[in-house]
Every structure is written in C-alpha cells, then in structure tokens.
Protein backbone atom coordinates (compact mmCIF):
# COMPACT_ATOMS: atom_id res chain seq x y z
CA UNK A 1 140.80 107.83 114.28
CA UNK A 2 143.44 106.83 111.66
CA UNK A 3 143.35 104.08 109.13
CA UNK A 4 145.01 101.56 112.02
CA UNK A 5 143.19 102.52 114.62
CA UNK A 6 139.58 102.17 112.50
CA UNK A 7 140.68 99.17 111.46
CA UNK A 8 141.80 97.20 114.74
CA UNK A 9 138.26 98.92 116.26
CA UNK A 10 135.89 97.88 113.56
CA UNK A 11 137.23 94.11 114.98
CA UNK A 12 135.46 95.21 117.97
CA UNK A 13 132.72 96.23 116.08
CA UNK A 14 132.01 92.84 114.38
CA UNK A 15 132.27 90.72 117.91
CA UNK A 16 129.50 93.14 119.80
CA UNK A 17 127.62 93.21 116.65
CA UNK A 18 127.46 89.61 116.02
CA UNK A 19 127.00 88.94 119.51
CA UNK A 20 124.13 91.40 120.15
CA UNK A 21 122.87 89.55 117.08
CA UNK A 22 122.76 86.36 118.23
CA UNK A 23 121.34 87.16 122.15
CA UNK A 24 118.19 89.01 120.17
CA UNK A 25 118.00 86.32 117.99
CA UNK A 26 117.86 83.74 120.70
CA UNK A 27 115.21 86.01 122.26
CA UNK A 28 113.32 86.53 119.28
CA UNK A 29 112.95 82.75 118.47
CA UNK A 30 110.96 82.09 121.37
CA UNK A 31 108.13 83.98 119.57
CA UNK A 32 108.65 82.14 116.41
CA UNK A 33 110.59 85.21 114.84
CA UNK A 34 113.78 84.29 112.17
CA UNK A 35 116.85 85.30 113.10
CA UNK A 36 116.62 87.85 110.13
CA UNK A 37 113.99 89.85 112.14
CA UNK A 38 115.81 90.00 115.27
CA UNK A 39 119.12 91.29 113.39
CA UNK A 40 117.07 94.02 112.13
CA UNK A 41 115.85 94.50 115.56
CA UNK A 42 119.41 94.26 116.83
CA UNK A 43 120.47 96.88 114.39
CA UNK A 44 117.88 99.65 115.81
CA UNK A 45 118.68 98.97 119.19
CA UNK A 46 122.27 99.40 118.73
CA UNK A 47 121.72 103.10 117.35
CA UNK A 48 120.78 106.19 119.34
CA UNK A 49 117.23 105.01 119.90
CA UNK A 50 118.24 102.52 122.44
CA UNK A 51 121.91 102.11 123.35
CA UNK A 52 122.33 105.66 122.37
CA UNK A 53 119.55 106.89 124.76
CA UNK A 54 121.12 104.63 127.74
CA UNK A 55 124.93 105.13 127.29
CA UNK A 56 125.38 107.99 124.93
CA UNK A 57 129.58 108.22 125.59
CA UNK A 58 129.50 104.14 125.15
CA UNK A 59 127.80 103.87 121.98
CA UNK A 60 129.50 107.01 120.24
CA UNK A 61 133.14 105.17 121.69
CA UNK A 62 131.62 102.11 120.04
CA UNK A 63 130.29 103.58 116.71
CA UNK A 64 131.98 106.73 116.47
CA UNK A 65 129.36 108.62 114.16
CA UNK A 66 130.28 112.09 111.94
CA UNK A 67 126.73 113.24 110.89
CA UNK A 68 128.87 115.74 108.82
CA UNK A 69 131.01 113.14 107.27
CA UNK A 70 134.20 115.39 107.60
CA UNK A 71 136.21 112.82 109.84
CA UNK A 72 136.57 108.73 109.27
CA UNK A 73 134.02 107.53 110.97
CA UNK A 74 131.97 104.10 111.16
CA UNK A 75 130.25 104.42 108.12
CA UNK A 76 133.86 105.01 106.04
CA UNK A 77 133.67 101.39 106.30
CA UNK A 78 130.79 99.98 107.72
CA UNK A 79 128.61 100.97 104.55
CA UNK A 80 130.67 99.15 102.19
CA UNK A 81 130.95 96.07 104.35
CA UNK A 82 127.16 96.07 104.63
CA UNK A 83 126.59 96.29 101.16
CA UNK A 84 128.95 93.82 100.01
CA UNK A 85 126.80 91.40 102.38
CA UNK A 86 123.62 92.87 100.76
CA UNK A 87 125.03 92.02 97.13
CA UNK A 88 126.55 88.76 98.17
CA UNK A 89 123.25 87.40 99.90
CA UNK A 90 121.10 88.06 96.73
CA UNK A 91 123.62 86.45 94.76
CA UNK A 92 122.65 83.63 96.50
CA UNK A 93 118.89 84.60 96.40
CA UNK A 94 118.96 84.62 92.70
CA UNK A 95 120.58 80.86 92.50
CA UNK A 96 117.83 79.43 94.85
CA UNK A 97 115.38 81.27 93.06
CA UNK A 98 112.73 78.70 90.96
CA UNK A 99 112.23 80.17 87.51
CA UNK A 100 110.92 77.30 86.00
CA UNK A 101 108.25 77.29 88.81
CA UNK A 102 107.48 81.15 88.36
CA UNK A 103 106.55 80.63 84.72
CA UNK A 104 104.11 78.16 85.60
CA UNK A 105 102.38 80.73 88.34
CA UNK A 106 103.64 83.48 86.48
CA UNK A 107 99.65 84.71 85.78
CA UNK A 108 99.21 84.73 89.58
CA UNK A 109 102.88 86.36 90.46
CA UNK A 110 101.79 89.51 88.16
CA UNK A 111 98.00 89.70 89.69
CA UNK A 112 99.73 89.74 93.39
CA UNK A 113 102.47 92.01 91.82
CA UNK A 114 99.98 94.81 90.39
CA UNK A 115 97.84 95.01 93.49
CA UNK A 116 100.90 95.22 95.93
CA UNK A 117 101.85 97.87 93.79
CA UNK A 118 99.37 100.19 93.20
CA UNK A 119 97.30 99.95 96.13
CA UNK A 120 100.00 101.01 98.20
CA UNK A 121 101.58 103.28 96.01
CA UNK A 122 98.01 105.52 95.82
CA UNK A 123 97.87 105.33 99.74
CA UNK A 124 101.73 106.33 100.01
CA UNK A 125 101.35 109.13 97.52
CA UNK A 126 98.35 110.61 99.20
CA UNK A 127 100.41 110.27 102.64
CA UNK A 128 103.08 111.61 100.95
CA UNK A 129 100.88 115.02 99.89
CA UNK A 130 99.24 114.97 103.58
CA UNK A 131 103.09 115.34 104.99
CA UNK A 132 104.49 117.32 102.60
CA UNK A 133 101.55 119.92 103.22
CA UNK A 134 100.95 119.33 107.04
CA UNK A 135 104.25 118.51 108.21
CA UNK A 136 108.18 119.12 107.69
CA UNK A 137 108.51 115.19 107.26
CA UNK A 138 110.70 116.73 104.05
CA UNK A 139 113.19 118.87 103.45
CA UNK A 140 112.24 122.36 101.67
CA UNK A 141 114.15 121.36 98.41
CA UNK A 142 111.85 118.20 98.36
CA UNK A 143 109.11 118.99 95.98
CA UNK A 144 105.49 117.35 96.39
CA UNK A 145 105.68 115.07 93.02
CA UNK A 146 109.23 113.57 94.69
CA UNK A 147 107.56 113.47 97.70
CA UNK A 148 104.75 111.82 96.36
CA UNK A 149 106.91 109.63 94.26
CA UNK A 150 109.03 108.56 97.39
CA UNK A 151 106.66 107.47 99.54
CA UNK A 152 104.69 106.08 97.18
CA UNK A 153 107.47 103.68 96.06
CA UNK A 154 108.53 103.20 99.50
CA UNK A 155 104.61 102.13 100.66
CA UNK A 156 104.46 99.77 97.96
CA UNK A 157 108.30 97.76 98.21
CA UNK A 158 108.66 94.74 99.72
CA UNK A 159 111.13 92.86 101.41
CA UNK A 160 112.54 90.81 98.90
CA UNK A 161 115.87 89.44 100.37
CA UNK A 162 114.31 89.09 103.81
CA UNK A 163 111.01 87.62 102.34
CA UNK A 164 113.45 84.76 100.62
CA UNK A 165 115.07 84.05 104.30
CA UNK A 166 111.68 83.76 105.68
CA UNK A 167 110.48 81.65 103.01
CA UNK A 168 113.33 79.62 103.33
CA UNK A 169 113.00 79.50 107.35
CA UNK A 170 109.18 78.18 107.39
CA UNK A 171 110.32 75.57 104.51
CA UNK A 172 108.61 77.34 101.66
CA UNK A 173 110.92 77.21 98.56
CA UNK A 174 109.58 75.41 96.10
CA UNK A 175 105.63 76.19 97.40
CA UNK A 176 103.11 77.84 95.05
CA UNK A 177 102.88 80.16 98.09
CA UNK A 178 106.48 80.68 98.03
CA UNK A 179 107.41 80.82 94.49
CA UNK A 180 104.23 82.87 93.86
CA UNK A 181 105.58 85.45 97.05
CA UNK A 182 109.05 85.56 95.53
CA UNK A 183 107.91 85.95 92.04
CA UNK A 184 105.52 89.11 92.93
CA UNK A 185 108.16 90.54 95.57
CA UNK A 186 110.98 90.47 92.38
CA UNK A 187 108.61 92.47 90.06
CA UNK A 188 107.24 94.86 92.79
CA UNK A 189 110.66 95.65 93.91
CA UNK A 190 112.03 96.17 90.65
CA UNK A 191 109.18 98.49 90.14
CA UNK A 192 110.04 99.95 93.33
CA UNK A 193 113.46 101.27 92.05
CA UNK A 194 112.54 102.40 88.82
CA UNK A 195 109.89 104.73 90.52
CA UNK A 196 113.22 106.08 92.76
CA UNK A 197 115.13 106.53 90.11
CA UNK A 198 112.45 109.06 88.64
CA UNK A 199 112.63 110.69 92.11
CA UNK A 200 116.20 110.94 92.05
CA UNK A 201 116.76 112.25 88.46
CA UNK A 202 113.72 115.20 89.71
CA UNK A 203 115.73 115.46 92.53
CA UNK A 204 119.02 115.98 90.42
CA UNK A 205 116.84 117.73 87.90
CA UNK A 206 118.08 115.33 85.61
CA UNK A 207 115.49 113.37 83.74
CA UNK A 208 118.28 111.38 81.72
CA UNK A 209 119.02 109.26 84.91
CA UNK A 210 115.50 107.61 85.05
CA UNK A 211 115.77 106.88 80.92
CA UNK A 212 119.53 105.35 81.36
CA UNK A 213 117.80 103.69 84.81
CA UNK A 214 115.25 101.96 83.10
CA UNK A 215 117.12 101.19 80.24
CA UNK A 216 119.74 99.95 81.61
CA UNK A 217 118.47 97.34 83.45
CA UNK A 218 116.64 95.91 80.83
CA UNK A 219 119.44 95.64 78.77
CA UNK A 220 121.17 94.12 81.90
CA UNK A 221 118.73 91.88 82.25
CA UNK A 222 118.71 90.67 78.52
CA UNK A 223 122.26 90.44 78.44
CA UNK A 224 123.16 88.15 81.19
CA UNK A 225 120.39 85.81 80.84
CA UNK A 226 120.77 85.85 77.17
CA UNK A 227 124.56 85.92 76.80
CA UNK A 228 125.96 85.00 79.74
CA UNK A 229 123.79 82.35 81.20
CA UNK A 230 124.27 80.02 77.76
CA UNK A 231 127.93 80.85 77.93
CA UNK A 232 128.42 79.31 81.56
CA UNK A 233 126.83 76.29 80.59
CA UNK A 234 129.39 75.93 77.81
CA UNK A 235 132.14 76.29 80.05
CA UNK A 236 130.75 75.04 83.18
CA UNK A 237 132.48 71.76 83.15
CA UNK A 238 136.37 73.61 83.04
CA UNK A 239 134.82 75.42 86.62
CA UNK A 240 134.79 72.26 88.31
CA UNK A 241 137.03 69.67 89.55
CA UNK A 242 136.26 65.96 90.72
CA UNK A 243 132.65 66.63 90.67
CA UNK A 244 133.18 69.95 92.65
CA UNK A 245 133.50 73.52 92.23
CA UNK A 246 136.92 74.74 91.67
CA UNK A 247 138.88 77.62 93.56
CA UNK A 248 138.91 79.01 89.97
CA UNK A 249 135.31 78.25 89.27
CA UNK A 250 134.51 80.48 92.97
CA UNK A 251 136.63 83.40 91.82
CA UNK A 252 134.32 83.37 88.46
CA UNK A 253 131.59 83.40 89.92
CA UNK A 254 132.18 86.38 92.57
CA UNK A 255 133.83 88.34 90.02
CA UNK A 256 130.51 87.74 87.55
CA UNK A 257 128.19 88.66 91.13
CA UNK A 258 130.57 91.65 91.52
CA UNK A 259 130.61 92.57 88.07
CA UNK A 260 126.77 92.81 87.85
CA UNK A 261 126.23 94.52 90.78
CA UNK A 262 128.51 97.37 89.75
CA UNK A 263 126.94 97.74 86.64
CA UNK A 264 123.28 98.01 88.21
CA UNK A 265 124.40 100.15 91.04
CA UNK A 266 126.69 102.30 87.96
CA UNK A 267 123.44 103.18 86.13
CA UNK A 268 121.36 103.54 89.15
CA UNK A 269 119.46 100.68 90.47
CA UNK A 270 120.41 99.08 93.49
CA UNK A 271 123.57 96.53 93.45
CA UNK A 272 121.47 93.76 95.03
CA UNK A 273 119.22 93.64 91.68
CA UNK A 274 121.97 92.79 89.36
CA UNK A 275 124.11 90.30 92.16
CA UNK A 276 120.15 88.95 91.77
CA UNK A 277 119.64 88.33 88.43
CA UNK A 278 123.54 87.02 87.84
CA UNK A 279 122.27 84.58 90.27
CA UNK A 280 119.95 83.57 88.65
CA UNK A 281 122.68 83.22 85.36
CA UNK A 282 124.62 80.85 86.89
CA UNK A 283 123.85 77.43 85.69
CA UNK A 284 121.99 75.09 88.04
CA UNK A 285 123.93 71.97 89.46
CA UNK A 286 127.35 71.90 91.00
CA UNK A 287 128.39 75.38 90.05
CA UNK A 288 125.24 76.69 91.54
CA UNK A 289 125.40 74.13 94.88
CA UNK A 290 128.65 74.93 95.74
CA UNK A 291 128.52 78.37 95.51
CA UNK A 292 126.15 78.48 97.53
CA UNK A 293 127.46 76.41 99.88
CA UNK A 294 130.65 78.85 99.77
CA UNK A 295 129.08 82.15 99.82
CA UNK A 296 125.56 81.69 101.96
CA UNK A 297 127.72 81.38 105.69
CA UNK A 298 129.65 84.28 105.28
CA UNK A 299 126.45 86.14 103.45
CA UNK A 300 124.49 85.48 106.54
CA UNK A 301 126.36 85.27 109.70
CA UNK A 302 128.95 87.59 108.84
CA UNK A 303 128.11 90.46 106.45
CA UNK A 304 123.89 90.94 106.79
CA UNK A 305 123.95 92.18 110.53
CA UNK A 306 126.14 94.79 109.44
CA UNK A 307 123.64 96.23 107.18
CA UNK A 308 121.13 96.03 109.72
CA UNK A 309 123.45 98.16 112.30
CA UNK A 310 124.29 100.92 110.46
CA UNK A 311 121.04 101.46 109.14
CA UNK A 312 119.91 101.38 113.33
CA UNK A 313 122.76 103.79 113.49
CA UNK A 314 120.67 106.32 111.34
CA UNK A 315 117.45 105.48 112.93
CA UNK A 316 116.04 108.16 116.11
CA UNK A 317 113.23 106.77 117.15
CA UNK A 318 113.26 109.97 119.76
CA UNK A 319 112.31 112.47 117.10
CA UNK A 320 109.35 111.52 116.74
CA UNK A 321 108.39 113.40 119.78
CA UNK A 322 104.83 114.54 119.77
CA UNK A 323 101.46 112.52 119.38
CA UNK A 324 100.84 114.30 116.26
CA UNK A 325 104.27 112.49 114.46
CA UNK A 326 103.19 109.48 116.36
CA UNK A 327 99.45 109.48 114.54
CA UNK A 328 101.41 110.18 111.62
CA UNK A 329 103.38 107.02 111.88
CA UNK A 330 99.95 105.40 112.47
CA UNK A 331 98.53 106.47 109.24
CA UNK A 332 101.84 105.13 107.90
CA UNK A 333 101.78 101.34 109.33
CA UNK A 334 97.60 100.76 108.66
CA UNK A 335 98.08 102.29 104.81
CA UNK A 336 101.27 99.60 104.72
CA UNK A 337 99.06 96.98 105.89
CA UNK A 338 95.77 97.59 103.94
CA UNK A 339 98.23 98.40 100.36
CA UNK A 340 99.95 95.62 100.30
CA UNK A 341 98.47 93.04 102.58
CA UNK A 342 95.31 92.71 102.09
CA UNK A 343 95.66 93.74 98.34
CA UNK A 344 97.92 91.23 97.76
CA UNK A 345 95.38 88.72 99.21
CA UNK A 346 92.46 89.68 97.24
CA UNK A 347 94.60 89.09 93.96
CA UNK A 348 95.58 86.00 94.74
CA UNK A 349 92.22 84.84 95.33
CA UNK A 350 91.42 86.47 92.71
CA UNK A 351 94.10 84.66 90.73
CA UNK A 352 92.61 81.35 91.49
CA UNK A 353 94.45 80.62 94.78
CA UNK A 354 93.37 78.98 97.18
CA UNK A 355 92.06 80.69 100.33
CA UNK A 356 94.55 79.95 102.88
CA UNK A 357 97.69 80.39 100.27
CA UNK A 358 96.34 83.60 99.67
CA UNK A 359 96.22 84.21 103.28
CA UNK A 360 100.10 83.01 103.39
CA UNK A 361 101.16 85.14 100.48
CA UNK A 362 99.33 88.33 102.00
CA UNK A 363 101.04 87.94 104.94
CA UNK A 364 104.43 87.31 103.64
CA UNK A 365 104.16 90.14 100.66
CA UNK A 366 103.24 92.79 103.52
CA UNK A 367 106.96 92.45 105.49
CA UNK A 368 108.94 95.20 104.24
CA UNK A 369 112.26 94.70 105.87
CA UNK A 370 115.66 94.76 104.39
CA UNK A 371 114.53 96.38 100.84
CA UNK A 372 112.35 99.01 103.18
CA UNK A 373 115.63 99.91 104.83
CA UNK A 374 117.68 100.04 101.68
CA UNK A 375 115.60 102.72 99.66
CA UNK A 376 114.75 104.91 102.88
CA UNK A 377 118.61 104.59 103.67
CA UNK A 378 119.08 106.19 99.92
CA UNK A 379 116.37 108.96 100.61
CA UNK A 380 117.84 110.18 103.77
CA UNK A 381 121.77 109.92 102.49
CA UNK A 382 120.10 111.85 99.24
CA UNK A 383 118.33 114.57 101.71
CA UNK A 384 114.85 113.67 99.81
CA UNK A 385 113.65 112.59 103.41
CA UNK A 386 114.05 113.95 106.64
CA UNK A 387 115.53 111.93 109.47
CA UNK A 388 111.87 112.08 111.13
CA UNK A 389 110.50 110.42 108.43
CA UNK A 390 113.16 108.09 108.23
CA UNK A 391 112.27 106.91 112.23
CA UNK A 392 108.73 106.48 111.11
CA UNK A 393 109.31 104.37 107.61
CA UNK A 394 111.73 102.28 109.98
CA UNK A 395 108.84 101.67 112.39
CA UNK A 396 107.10 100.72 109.66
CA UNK A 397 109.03 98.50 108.14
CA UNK A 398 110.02 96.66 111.97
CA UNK A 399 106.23 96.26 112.61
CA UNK A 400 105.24 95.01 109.60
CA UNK A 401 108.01 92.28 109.11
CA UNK A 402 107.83 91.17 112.55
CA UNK A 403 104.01 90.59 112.07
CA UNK A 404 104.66 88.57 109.28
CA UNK A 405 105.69 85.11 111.22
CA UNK A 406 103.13 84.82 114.06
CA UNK A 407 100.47 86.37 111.81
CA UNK A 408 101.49 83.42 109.01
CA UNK A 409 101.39 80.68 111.47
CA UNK A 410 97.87 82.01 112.80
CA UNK A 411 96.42 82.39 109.34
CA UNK A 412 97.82 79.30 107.95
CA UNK A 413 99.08 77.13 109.89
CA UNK A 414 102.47 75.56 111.66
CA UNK A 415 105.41 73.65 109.94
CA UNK A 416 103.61 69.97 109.98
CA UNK A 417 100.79 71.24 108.28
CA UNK A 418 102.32 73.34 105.64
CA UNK A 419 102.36 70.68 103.19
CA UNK A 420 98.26 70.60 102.84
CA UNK A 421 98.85 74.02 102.29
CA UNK A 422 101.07 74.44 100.50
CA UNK A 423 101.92 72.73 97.56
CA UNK A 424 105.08 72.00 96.14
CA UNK A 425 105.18 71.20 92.47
C-alpha cells in the first residue's frame, strides 16, 4: 500500500477496532470486568490467535502485517498511534495521581513495593533459567543472565496505567487501598524498567545504556518536579482565561507531556514514565481539571484500544502447541500469582493494614496488563524473547488482570460497601 491508500484504510481500522471494542466491552461488563480488560481482550482476539485462525485472508486485508518490516504495513502507523495514546493516558494518570496522600502511606507503599518486587523477580529468574535450559523460549543470542533478567523484571511489573483505570472504575482514588496500590505499582514499575534497561545494554553489550538509564531518570525526575513544577505555578494564571484553561494553556501542557516523554523514551525508559511524572508537574486546580477534561476522552476511547490491537496483532496463541509449552505457561501464571499477589498481601499486613485492604491491594497489585504488554512488546521487537514466549507472558498477563475484578469484589466486597473498607482520607 502507498501513503494514501494506508491512510484512507487505517480509517477502517479505527471503526472495526473501536467497534470490536465496545461489543467485548459490553460483553465483558456483565461479569463485572472494566472496559480496559475487555479492550485488551479485544486486542488478542483481533490478531492471528482468533480472527486470524477463522478468516486468515480477512484479517491480513484488515491488518496487513510485514513480519519482515520491508513493506508499509499496519504497524508503520499503528505503533505510533498506540503509543501516543499510551503517553497521553499517563499524562493524565500522573495529574489524578494523590501525592500528598502517598507520603502519608508512603511506609506501607514501599513494604508492598519490595515484596511485589522481589518475590516475583526470584520466581521469574528461576523460570527464566528453567526455559532458557529446557526450552527454546529464547533466541540463541539471548544469554541466561538477560534471560534471567527479563523475566525476572517482567514477573515482577505491574499494571500501572490499567491498575489506575481500575482503581478509578471501582471508585478507589483517594482510598488508602488505592493510593497505597498506585503508590507501590509506580515504584515497582519504575524498578521494572531499570532492570530492562540492564538487559538491553547486555543485550547491546553496552553497559553505558543502563548508567545513562538510571541516571537519567533521576535527573528527570528532579528536574521537573523541582524546576518545572514551581515554574507552572508562577505562570499558571497567564494559562487560563475566565476561570478556564486556555487554547494556549492546552498546547503547553501537551508540548510539556510530549516533551517529557521524549526525553524518557531518548535515554531509555519508557515514554509513559516521563508523560507520568510531568503529570504529576502540572499544578493542581484548573490547569490540571481541564486538561484532563481535554485529554482523558480522546486518551481513552480513541487512542488506548489501539495499543491493545497491535500488541494482539503480535500475539499467537497457536504456538504454544504442545502440553509441555502449555505446563510451561502454567508455571508462568501460579509464580505471577504467588510473587506478586500474595506477597503483596503479606506486606501490607505486615505494614499495618488492615486485613481486607490488604486483600484489595493484593488483588489489584497482581493484574499485570497494559505495562505487561509494553515491556514483552520491547523484548520481542528487541529479539531478547521468542514469539512463544511472548504468547505465554500475554496469557499471563490476560489471566491475571481479568482475575483482578471478580476476585476484588469476592475478597472485599461490592461498590456500597467499599467505603467501610476502604478509607478515604
């Protein structure tokens, strides 16, 4: 296809995509499942493990798909669309986020942080020897420390962006359950990249990457909440017109989301961390409400499900084709489940919580979702993982998030009695 003709299809594209979206969604909610679950769904079953499988000719017309990336194909554009949605959406993430709320439960955020860290991360990295020995999960030019090092990190993520729509779903900003989750998922996650960017710089044989990684984004991190935070509140007021946000005061504040996101994704973390912690820059109050207002829609209904698609694009189920890879993906889901889940509920009892918030924050800390799908997208593009192991991590990452909902509302209880649960302070 040309430029025109990619262009006019990807239109196409969008409608079935949104659609599809919206049907599984529909579906989905009758189990108590967010609509954030059944996009990611969606986004499988639109790849080769479903539609693919069905109507081969119809879903390579509808997603034409170069595996060799010599012709302009759907992910020319779909990839950039997707993360632009991924960026924008944590943006937002990072303006809702409570950090007045995490300082008070900070103690408790770290103890739930640490434990859904390393418990996972041993069981990942003792997978990740298992299949690297036993298996051809990895690519020869995969060595067993990356290996090791890439599971690991991807055992022990969680899903941050999806775990702030489900928070935000069951009416849990604000919670010590919620703030807690969100506070642990931020360090874990953060964690989570540094660990691939010590996989990548192996994998590059370039141990400079990981130092200007690290670095980097604590130096990003100092600088916009240092610098530019106290500057926006200076000039917040010339941003805003008759009590509202300005077209001008919009533009700033894209541009700033843009701006950090290139820099984070320029050094080698993901761009969602540093469209995150700009959001969290931006000065609370109209600038903050509107933008939000502005962005969220177009975040959500729009840009998100495209993310979710072309990562289902990538994902065949189907080569996972004997019981053997099947046990393997087994071992996979119950290590997922006992590292981070029921870790993450001993420390916050541990941390003085209360016995049915620890429950909740268990439950919500084990989804792995949209972050799951982001690092495991990077590991396959990077040839650290085969596309095997992708399937499996992506089964992984579907079970455990869709757990998360009917599991929370078992454990803890339903939307009228959240609030003796939960309490918001």
């Amino acid at each position: 296809m040309n430029n025109v003709q990619l262009a006019i299809h990807f239109f196409l594209q969008i409608a079935v995509i949104l659609l599809f979206c919206r049907v599984v969604g529909a579906i989905a909610a009758r189990f108590g499942q967010p609509q954030v679950v059944a996009e990611m769904i969606a986004g499988v079953l639109l790849g080769p493990s479903l539609f693919g499988l069905l109507a081969p000719a119809w879903q390579q017309w509808l997603f034409p798909w170069d595996a060799t990336q010599t012709l302009r194909d759907t992910q020319s554009y779909l990839f950039p669309a997707s993360q632009l949605g991924l960026a924008l959406y944590m943006f937002v993430v990072g303006m809702e986020f409570r950090v007045d709320i995490l300082r008070k439960h900070l103690r408790s955020s770290i103890a739930v942080s640490l434990a859904g860290m390393v418990a996972p991360f041993v069981l990942g990295a003792g997978l990740g020897w298992v299949f690297f020995h036993h298996t051809k999960l990895f690519p020869e030019k995969t060595n067993l420390a990356e290996a090791m090092l890439f599971l690991g990190a991807s055992m022990c993520i969680t899903a941050f962006p999806m775990l702030a729509r489900i928070i935000h779903f069951k009416k849990l900003a604000g919670t010590t359950m919620g703030t807690v989750a969100l506070g642990a998922g931020a360090i874990d996650d953060a964690t989570a990249w540094c660990l691939l960017a010590v996989v990548l710089a192996s994998f590059d044989n370039n141990r400079s990457h990981a130092i200007l990684n690290m670095g980097g984004g604590l130096g990003y991190v100092a600088v916009t909440l240092g610098v530019v935070r106290p500057s926006l509140g200076r000039f917040q007021k010339w941003l805003q017109r008759d009590g509202a946000l300005s077209e001008s005061g919009l533009v700033v504040g894209i541009a700033l989301m843009s701006l950090g996101a290139w820099f984070t994704d320029l050094i080698g973390l993901h761009a969602v961390f540093g469209a995150f912690v700009m959001g969290a820059a931006i000065p609370r109050g109209v600038f903050a409400r509107d933008l939000i207002d502005r962005i969220q829609p177009l975040a959500v209904a729009l840009l998100l499900p495209l993310f979710f698609t072309y990562s289902g694009l990538n994902t065949k189920i189907g080569l996972l084709n004997s019981v053997f890879l099947w046990g393997m993906c087994a071992a996979v889901l119950v290590a997922a489940i006992l590292g981070k889940g029921v870790a993450c509920y001993l420390a916050a009892r541990w941390a003085g919580i209360s016995n049915r918030e620890a429950l909740g924050i268990g439950t919500l800390m084990n989804a792995r979702g949209l972050m799951e799908l982001i690092i495991i997208n990077i590991g396959l593009q990077r040839g650290i993982i085969t596309e095997g192991l992708f399937a499996t991590l992506v089964i992984m990452a579907v079970i455990t998030t869709l757990m998360t909902s009917p599991i929370f509302e078992k454990l803890v209880g339903t939307a009228k009695d959240k609030s003796d649960v939960s309490r918001r302070v």
